[in-house]
Each structure stands twice: as C-alpha cells, then as structure tokens.
PDB file of N, CA and C in Angstrom:
ATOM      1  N   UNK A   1     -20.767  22.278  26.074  1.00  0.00           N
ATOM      2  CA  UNK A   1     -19.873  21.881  24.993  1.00  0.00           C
ATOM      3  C   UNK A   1     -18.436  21.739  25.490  1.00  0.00           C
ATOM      4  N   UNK A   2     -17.799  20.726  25.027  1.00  0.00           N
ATOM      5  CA  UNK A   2     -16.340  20.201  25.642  1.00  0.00           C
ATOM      6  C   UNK A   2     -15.473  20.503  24.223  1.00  0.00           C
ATOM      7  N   UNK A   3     -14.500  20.802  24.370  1.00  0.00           N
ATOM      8  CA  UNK A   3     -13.670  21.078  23.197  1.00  0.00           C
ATOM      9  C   UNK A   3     -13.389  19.409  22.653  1.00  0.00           C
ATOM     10  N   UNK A   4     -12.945  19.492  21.103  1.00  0.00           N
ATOM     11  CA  UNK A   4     -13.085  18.000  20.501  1.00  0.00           C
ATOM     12  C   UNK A   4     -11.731  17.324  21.329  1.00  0.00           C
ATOM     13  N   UNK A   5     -10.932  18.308  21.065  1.00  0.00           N
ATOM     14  CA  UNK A   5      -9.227  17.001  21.814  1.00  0.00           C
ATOM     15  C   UNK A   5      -9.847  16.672  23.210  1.00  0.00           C
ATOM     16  N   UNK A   6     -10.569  17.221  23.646  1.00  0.00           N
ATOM     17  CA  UNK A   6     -10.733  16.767  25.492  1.00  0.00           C
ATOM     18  C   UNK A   6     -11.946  15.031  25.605  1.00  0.00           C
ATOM     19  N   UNK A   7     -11.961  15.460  24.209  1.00  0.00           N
ATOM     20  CA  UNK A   7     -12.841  13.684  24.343  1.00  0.00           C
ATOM     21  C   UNK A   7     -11.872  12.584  23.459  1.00  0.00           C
ATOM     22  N   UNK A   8     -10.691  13.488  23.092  1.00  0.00           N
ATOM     23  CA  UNK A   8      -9.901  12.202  22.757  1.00  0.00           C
ATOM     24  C   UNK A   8      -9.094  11.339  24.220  1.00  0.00           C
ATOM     25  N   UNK A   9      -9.340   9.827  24.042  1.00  0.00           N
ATOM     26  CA  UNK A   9      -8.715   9.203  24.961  1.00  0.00           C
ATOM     27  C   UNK A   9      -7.741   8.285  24.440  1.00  0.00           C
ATOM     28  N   UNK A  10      -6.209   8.481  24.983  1.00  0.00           N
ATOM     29  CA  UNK A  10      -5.175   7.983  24.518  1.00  0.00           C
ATOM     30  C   UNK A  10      -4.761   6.469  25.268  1.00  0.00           C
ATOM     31  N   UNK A  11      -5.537   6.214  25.806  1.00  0.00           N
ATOM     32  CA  UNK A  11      -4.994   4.873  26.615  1.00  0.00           C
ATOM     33  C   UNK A  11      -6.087   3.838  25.852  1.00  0.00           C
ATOM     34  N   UNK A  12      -7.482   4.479  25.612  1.00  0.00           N
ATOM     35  CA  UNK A  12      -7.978   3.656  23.773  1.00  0.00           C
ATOM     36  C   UNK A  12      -9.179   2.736  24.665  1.00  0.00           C
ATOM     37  N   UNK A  13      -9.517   3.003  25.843  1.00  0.00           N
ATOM     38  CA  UNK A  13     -10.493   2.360  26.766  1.00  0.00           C
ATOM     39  C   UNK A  13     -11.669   2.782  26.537  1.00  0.00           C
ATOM     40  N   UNK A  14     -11.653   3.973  25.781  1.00  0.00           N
ATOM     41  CA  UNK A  14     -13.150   4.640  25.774  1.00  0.00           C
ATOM     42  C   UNK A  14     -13.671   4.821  24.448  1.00  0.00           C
ATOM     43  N   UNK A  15     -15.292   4.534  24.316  1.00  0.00           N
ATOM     44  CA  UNK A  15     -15.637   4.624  22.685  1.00  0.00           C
ATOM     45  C   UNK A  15     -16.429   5.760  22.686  1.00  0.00           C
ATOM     46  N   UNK A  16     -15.532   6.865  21.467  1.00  0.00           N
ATOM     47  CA  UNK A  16     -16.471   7.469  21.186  1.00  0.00           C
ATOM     48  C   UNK A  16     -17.570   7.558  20.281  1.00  0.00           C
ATOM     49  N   UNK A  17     -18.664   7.594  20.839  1.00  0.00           N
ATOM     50  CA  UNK A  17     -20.331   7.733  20.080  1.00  0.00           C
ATOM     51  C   UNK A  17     -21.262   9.126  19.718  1.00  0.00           C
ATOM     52  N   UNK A  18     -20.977   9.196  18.407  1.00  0.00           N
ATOM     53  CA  UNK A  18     -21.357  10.235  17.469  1.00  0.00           C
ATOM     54  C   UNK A  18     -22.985  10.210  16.851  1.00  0.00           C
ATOM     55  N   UNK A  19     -23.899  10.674  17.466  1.00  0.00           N
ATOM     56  CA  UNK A  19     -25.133  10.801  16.862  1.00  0.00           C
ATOM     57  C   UNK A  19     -25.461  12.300  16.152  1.00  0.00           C
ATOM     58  N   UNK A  20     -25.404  12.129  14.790  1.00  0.00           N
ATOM     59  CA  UNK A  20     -25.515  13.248  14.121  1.00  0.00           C
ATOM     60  C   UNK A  20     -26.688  13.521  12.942  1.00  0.00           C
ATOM     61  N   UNK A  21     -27.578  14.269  12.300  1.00  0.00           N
ATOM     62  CA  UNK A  21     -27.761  13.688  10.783  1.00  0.00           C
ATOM     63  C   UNK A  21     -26.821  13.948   9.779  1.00  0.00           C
ATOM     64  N   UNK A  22     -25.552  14.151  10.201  1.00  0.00           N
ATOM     65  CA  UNK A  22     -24.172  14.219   9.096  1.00  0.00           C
ATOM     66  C   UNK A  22     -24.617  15.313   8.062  1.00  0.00           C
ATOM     67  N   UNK A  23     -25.337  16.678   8.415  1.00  0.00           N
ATOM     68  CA  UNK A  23     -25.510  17.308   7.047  1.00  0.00           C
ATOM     69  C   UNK A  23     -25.204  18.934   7.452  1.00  0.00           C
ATOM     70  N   UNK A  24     -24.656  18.839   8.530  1.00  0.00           N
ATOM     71  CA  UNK A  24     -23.990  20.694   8.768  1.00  0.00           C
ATOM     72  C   UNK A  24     -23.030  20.557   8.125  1.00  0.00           C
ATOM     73  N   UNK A  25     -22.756  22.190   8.537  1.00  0.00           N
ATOM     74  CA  UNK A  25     -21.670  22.579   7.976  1.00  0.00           C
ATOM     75  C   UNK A  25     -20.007  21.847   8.245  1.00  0.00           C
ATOM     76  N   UNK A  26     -19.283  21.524   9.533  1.00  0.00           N
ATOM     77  CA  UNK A  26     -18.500  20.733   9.591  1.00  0.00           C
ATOM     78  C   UNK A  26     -18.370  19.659   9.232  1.00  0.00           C
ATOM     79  N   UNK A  27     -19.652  18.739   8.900  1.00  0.00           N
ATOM     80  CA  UNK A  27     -19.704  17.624   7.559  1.00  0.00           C
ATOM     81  C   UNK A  27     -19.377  18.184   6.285  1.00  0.00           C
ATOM     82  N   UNK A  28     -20.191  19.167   6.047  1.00  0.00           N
ATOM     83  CA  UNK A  28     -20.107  19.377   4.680  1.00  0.00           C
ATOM     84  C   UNK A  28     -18.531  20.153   4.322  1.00  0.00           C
ATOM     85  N   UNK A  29     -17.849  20.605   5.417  1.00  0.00           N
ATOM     86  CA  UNK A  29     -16.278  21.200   4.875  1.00  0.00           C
ATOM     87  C   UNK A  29     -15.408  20.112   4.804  1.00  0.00           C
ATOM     88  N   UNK A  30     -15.895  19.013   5.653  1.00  0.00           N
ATOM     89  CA  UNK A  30     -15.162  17.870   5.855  1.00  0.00           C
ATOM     90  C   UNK A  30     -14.461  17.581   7.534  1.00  0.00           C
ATOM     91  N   UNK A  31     -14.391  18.880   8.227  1.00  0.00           N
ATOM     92  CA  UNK A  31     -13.743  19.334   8.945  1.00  0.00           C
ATOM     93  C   UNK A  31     -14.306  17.895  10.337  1.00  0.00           C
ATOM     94  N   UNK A  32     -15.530  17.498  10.256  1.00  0.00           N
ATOM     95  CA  UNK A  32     -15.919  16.295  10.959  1.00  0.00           C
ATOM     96  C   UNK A  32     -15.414  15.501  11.000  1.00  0.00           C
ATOM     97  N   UNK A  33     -15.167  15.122   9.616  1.00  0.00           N
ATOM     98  CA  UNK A  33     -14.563  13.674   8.867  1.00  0.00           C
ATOM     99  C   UNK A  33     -13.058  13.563   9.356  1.00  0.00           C
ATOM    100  N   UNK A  34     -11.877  14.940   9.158  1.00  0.00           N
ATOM    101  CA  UNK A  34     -11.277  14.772  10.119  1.00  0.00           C
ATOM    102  C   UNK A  34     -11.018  14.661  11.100  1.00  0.00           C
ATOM    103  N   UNK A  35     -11.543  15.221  12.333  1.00  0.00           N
ATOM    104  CA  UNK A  35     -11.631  15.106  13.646  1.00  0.00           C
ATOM    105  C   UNK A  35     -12.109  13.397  14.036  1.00  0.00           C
ATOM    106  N   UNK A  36     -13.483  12.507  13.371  1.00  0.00           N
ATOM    107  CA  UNK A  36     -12.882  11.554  13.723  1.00  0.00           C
ATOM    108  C   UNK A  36     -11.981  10.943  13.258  1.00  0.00           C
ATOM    109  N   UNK A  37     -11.695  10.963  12.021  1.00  0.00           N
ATOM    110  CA  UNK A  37     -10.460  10.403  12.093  1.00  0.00           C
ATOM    111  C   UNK A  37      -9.191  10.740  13.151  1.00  0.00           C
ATOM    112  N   UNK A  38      -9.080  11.795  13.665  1.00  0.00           N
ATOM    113  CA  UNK A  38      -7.861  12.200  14.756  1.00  0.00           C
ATOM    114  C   UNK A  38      -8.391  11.035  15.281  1.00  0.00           C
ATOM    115  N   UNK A  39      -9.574  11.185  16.221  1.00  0.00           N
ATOM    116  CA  UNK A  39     -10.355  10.131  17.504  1.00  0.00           C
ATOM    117  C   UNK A  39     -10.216   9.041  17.096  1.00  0.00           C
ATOM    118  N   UNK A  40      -9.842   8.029  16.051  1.00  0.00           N
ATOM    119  CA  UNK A  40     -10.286   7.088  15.759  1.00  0.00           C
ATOM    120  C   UNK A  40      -8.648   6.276  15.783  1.00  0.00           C
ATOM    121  N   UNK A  41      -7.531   7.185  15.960  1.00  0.00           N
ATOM    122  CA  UNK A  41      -6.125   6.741  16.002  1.00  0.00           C
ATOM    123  C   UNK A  41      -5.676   6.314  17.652  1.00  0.00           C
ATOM    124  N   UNK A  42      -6.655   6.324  18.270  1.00  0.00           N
ATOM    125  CA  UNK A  42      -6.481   6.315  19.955  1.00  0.00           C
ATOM    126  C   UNK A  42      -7.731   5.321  20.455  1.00  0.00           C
ATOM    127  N   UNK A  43      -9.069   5.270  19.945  1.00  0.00           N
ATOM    128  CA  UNK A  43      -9.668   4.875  20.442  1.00  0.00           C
ATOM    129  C   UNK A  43     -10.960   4.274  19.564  1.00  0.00           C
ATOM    130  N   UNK A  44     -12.145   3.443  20.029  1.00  0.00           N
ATOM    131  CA  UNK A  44     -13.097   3.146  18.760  1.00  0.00           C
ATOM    132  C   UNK A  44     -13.740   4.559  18.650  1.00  0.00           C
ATOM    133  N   UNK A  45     -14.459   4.166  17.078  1.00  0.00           N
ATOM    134  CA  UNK A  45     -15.247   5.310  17.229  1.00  0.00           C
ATOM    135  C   UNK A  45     -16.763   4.607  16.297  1.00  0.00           C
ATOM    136  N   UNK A  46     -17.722   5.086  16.564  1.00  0.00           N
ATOM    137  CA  UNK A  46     -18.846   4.738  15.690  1.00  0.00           C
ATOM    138  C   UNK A  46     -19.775   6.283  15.483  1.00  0.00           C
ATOM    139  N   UNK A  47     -20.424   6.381  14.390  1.00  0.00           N
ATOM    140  CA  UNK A  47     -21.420   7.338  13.898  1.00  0.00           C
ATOM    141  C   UNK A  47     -22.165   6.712  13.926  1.00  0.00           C
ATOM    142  N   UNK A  48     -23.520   7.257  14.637  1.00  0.00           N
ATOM    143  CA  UNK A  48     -25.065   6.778  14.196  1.00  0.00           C
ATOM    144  C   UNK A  48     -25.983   7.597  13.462  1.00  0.00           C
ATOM    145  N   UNK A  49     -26.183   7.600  12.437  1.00  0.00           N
ATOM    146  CA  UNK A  49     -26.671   8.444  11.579  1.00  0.00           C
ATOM    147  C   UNK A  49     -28.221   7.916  11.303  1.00  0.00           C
ATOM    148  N   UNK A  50     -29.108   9.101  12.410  1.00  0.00           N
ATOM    149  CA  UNK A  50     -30.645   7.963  12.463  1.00  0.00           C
ATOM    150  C   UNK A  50     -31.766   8.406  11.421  1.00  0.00           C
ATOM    151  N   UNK A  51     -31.075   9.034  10.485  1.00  0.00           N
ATOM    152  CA  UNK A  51     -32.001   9.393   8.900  1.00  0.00           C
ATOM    153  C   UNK A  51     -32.463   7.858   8.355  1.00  0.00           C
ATOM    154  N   UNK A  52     -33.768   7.883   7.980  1.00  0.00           N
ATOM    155  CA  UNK A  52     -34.227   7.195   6.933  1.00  0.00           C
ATOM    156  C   UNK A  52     -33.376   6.626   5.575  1.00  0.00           C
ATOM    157  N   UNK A  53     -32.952   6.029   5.145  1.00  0.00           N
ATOM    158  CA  UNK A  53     -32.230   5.938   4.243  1.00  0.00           C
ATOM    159  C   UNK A  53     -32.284   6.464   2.803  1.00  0.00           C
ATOM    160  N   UNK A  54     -33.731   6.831   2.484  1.00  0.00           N
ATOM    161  CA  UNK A  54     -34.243   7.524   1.933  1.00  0.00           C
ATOM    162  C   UNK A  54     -34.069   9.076   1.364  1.00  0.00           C
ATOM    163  N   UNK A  55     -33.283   9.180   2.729  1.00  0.00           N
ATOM    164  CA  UNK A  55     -32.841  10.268   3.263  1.00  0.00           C
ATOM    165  C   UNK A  55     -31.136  10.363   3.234  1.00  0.00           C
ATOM    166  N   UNK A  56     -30.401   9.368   2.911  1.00  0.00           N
ATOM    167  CA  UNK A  56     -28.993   9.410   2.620  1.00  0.00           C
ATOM    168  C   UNK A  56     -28.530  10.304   2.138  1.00  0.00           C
ATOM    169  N   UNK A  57     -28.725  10.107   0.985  1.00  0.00           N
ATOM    170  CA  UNK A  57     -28.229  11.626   0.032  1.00  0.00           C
ATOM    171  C   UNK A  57     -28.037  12.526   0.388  1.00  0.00           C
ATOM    172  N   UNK A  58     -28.597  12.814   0.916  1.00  0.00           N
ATOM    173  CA  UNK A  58     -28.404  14.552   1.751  1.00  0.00           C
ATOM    174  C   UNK A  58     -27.296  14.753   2.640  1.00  0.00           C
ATOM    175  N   UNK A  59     -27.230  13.666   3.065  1.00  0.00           N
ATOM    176  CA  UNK A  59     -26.029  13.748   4.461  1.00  0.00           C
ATOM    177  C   UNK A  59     -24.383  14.142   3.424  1.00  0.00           C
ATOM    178  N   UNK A  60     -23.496  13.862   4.397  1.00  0.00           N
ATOM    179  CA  UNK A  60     -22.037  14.024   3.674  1.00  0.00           C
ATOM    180  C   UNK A  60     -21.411  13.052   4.770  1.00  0.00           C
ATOM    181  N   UNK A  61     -22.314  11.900   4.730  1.00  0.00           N
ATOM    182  CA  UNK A  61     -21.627  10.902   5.530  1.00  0.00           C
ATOM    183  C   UNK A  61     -21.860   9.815   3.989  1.00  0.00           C
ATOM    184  N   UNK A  62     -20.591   9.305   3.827  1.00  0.00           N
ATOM    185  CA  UNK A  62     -20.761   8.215   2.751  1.00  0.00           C
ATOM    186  C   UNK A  62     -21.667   6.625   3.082  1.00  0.00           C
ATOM    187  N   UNK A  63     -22.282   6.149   2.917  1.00  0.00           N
ATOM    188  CA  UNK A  63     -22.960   5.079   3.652  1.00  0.00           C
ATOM    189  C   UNK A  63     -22.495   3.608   2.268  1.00  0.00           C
ATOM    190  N   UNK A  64     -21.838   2.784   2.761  1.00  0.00           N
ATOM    191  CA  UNK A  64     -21.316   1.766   1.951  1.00  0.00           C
ATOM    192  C   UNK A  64     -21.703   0.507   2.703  1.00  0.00           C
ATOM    193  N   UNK A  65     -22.497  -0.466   2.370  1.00  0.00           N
ATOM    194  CA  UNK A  65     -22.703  -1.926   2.766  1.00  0.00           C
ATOM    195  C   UNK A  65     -21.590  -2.773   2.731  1.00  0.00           C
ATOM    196  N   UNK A  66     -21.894  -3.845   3.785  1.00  0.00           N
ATOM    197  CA  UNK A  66     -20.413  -4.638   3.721  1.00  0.00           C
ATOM    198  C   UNK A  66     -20.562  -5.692   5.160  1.00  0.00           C
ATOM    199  N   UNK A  67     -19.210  -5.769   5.415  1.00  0.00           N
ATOM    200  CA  UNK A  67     -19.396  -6.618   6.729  1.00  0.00           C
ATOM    201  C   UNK A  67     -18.352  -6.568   7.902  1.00  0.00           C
ATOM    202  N   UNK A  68     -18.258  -5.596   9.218  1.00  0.00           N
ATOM    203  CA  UNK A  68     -17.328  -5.367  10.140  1.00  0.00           C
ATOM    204  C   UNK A  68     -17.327  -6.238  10.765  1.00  0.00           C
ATOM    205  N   UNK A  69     -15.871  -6.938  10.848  1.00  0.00           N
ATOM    206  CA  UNK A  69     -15.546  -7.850  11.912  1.00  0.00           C
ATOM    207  C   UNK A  69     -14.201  -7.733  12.436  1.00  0.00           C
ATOM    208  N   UNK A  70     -14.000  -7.831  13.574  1.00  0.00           N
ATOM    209  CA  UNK A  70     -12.623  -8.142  14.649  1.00  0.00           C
ATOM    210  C   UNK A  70     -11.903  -9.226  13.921  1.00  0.00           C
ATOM    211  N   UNK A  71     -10.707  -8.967  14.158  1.00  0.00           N
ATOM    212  CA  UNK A  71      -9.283  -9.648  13.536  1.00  0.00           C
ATOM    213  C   UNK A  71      -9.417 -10.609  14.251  1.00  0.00           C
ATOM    214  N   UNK A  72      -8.721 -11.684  14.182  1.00  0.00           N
ATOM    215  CA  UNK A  72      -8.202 -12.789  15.301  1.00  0.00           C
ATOM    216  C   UNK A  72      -7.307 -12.288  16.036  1.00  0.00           C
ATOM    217  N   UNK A  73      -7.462 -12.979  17.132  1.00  0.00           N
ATOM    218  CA  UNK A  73      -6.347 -12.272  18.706  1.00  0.00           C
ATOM    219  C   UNK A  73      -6.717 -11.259  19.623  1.00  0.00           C
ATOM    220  N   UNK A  74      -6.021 -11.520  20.291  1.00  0.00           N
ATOM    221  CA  UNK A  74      -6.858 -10.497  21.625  1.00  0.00           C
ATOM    222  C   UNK A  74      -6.629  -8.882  20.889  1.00  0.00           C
ATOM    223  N   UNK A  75      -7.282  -7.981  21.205  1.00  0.00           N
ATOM    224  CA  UNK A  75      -7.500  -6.674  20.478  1.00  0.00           C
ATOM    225  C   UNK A  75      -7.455  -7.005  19.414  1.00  0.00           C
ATOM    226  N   UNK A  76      -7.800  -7.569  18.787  1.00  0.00           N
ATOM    227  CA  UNK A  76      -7.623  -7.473  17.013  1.00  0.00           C
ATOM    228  C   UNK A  76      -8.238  -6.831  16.673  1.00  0.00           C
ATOM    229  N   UNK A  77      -7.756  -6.147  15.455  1.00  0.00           N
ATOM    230  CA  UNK A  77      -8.656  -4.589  15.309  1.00  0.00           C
ATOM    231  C   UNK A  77      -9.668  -4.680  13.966  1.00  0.00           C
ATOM    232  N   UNK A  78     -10.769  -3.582  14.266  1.00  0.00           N
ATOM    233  CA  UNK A  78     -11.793  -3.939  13.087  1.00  0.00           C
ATOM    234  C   UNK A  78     -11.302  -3.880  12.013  1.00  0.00           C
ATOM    235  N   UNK A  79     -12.147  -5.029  10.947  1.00  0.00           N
ATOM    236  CA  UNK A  79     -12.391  -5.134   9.596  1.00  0.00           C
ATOM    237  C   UNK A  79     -13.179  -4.863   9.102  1.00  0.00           C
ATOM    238  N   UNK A  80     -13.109  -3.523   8.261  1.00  0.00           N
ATOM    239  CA  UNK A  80     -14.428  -3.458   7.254  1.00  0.00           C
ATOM    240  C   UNK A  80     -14.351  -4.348   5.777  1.00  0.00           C
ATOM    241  N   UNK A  81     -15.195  -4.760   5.220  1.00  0.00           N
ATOM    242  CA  UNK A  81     -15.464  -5.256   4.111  1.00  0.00           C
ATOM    243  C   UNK A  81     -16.441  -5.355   3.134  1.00  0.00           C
ATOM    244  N   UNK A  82     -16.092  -4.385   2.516  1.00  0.00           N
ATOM    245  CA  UNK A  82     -17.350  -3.757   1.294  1.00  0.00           C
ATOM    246  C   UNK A  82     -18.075  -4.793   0.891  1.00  0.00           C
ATOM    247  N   UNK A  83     -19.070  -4.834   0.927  1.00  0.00           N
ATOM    248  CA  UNK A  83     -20.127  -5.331  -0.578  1.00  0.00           C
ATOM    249  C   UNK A  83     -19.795  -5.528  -1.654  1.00  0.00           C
ATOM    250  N   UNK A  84     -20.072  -6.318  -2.685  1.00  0.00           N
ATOM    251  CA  UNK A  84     -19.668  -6.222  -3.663  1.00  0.00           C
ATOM    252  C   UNK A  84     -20.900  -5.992  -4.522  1.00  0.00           C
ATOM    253  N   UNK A  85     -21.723  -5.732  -3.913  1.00  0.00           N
ATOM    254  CA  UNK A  85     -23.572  -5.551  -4.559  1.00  0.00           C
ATOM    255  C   UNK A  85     -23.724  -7.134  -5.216  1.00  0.00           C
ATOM    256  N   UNK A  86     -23.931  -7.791  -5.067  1.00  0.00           N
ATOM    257  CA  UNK A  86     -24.228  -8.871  -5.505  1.00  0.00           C
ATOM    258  C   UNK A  86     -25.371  -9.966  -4.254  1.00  0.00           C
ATOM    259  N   UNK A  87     -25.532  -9.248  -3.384  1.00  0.00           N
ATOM    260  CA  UNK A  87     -26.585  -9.881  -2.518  1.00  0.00           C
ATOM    261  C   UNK A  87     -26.203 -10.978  -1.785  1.00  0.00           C
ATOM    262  N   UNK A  88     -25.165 -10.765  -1.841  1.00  0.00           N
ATOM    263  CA  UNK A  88     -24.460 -12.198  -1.166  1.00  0.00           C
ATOM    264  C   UNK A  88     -23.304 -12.736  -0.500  1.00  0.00           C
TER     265      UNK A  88
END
C-alpha cells in the first residue's frame, strides 16, 4: 500500500485507474470521492466499477448516462454530458 498523495502526479502525464466495487467504508463517508477529486486537479482519472448494474444501488458511486468527449485543441479537456433520458 502507497499512501494516496504519493500517486498524485503534478506534471498531469499519468492516469490514475481506480478499480473498486465503490461500496466500503471510504465510499460510503465520502472520504474516496474526495481524494479523487484532489487526483483529478493534476491529472486524468477514471473509476471502473465492474458490478452488474443490477447491482448499482448498492455502491456510493453515482452512475449517470451521457456522453464524454475532449474539447477542441490540443489538451482540451473532458466533457461530460448528461442524458437527458430520452434515448437519444
């Protein structure tokens, strides 16, 4: 185990990759949710959360449909964009 600041990288070259089922206790205080967010001001970050969906609920990871895409321009930074539930 590496302490969390020692996997933050400030020069923003490195992605960190989170495989969890989002349902301990540092999810559930929130105390996760901050930490990536710290990580996520320096560098990418993604969660893979490999529950069934079925299985959502349980977690204390929010799961929202939509569509991530890169800005225009070199580094342009991600766009999330909700769903609007309408299938389309």
């Amino acid at each position: 185990p590496r302490a969390p600041e020692l996997l933050r990288d400030p020069t923003g070259r490195q992605l960190t990759l989170v495989l969890s089922d989002c349902a301990g206790p540092l999810w559930r205080t929130g105390r996760m949710q901050r930490l990536l967010h710290r990580w996520s001001r320096t560098s990418p970050v993604a969660v893979v959360q490999p529950l069934p969906q079925r299985m959502w609920g349980r977690t204390h990871l929010p799961a929202s449909a939509g569509l991530l895409r890169r800005r225009e321009g070199l580094g342009g930074r991600l766009e999330f964009r909700q769903s609007d539930g309408g299938g389309g």
